[in-house]
Every structure is written in C-alpha cells, then in structure tokens.
C-alpha atoms as a PDB file:
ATOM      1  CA  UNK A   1      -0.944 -17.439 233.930  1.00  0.00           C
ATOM      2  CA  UNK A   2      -3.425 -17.622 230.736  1.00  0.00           C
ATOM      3  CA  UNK A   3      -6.995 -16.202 230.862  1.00  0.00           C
ATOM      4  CA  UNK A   4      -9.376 -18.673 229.807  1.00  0.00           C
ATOM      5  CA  UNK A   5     -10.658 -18.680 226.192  1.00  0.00           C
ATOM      6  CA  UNK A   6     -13.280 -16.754 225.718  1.00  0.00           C
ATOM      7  CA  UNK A   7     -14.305 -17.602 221.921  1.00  0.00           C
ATOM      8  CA  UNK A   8     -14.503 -14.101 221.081  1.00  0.00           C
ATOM      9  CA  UNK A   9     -11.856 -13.264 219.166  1.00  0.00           C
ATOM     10  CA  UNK A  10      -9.920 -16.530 217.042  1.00  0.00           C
ATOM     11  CA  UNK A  11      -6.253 -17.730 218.364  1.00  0.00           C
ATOM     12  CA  UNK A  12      -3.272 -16.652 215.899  1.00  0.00           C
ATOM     13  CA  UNK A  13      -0.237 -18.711 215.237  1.00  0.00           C
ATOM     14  CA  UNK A  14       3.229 -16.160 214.771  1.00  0.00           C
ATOM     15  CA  UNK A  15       7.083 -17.499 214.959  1.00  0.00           C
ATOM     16  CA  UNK A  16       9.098 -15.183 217.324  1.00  0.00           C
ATOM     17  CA  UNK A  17      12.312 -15.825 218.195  1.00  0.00           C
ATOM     18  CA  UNK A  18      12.556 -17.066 222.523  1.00  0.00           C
ATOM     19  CA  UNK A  19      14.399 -14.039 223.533  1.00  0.00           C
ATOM     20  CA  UNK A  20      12.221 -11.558 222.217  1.00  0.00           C
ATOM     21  CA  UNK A  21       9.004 -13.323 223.565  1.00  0.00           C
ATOM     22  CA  UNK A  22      10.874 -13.988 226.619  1.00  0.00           C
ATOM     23  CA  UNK A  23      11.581 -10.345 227.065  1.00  0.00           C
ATOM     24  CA  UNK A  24       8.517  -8.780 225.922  1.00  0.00           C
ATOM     25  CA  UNK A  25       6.789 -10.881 228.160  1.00  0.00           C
ATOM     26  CA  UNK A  26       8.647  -9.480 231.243  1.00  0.00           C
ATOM     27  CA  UNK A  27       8.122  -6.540 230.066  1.00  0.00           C
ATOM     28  CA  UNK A  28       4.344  -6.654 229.990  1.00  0.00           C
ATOM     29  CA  UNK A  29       4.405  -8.321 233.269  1.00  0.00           C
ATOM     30  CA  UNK A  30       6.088  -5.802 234.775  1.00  0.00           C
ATOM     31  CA  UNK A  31       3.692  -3.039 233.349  1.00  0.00           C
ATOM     32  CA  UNK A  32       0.616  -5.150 234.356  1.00  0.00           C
ATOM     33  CA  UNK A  33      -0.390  -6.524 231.222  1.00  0.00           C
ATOM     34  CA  UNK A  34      -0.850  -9.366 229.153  1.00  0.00           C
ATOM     35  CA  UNK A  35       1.452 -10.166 226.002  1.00  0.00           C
ATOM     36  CA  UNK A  36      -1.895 -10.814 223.776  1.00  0.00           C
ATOM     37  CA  UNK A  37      -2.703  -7.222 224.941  1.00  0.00           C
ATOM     38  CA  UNK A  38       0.603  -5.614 224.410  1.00  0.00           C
ATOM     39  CA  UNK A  39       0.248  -7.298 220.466  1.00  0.00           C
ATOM     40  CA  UNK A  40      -3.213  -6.184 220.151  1.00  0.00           C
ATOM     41  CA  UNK A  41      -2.415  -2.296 220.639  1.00  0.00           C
ATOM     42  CA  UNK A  42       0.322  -2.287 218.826  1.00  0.00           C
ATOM     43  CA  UNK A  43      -1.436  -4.375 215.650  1.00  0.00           C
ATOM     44  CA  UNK A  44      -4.161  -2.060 216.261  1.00  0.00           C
ATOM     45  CA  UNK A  45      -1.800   0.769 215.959  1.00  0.00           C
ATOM     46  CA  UNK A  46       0.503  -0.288 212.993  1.00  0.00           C
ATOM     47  CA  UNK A  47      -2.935  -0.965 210.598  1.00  0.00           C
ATOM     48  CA  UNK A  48      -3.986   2.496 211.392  1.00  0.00           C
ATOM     49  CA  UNK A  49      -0.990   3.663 209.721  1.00  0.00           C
ATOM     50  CA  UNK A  50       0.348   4.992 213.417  1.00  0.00           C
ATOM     51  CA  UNK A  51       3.867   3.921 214.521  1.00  0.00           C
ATOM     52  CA  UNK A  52       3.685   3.084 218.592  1.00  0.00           C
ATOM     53  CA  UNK A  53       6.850   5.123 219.024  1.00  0.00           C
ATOM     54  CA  UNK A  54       9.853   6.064 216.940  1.00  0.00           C
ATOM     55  CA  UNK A  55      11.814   3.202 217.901  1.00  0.00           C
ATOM     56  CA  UNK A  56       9.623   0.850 216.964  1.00  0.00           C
ATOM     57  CA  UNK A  57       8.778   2.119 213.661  1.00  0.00           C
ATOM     58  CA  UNK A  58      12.461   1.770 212.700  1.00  0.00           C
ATOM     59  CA  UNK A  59      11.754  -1.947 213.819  1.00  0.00           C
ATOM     60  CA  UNK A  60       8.692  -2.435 211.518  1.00  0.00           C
ATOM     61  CA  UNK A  61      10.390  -0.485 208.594  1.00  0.00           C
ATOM     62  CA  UNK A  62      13.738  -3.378 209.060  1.00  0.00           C
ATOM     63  CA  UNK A  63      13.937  -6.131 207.600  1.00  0.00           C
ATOM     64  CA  UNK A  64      13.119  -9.145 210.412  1.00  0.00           C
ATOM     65  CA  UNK A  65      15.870 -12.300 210.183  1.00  0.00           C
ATOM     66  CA  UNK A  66      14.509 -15.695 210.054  1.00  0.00           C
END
C-alpha cells in the first residue's frame, strides 16, 4: 500500500517495463522497503558518480531496449 503524499518532494513519471517493476517491487517488499525508496538510493547513488554494486553498473553502462 502507498504512503500518502506528502508534497515534499514532486511525483516523477518513468516507463519500465511490468516485469522489472513487478520484480523489483517484490524485492523491496521482501527487504522492507518501498520501491520510491529503493529508486531514491540508487538515483542518489548513480549522480554521485557511485555504482550501487558491480552488477548494476554493468546495467547502467548497457544500453536499455525500448
């Protein structure tokens, strides 16, 4: 279930493909977190020029299909 909307940070739109939301969001469910959180560290990660682990460096440095 959603948190309510605070107002303090804006709402941003991004196309992901169902089975990788799907999956990520089990995957932060499981660990006890939100998806909006689990994007958030890694954004906050990936503009301070830090990869969040090997593997998904290699992700960031491929080429994404449409």
């Amino acid at each position: 279930m959603a948190r309510p909307a605070t107002g303090k940070t804006p709402n941003r739109n991004v196309r992901v493909p169902d089975e990788i939301w799907q999956g990520a969001q089990q995957r932060a469910a499981a660990e006890g977190r939100t998806l909006s959180d689990v994007i958030v560290s890694y954004l906050r990660r990936y503009g301070a020029g830090r990869p969040a682990t090997a593997r998904a460096a290699a992700a960031l440095a491929s080429p994404l299909e449409d």
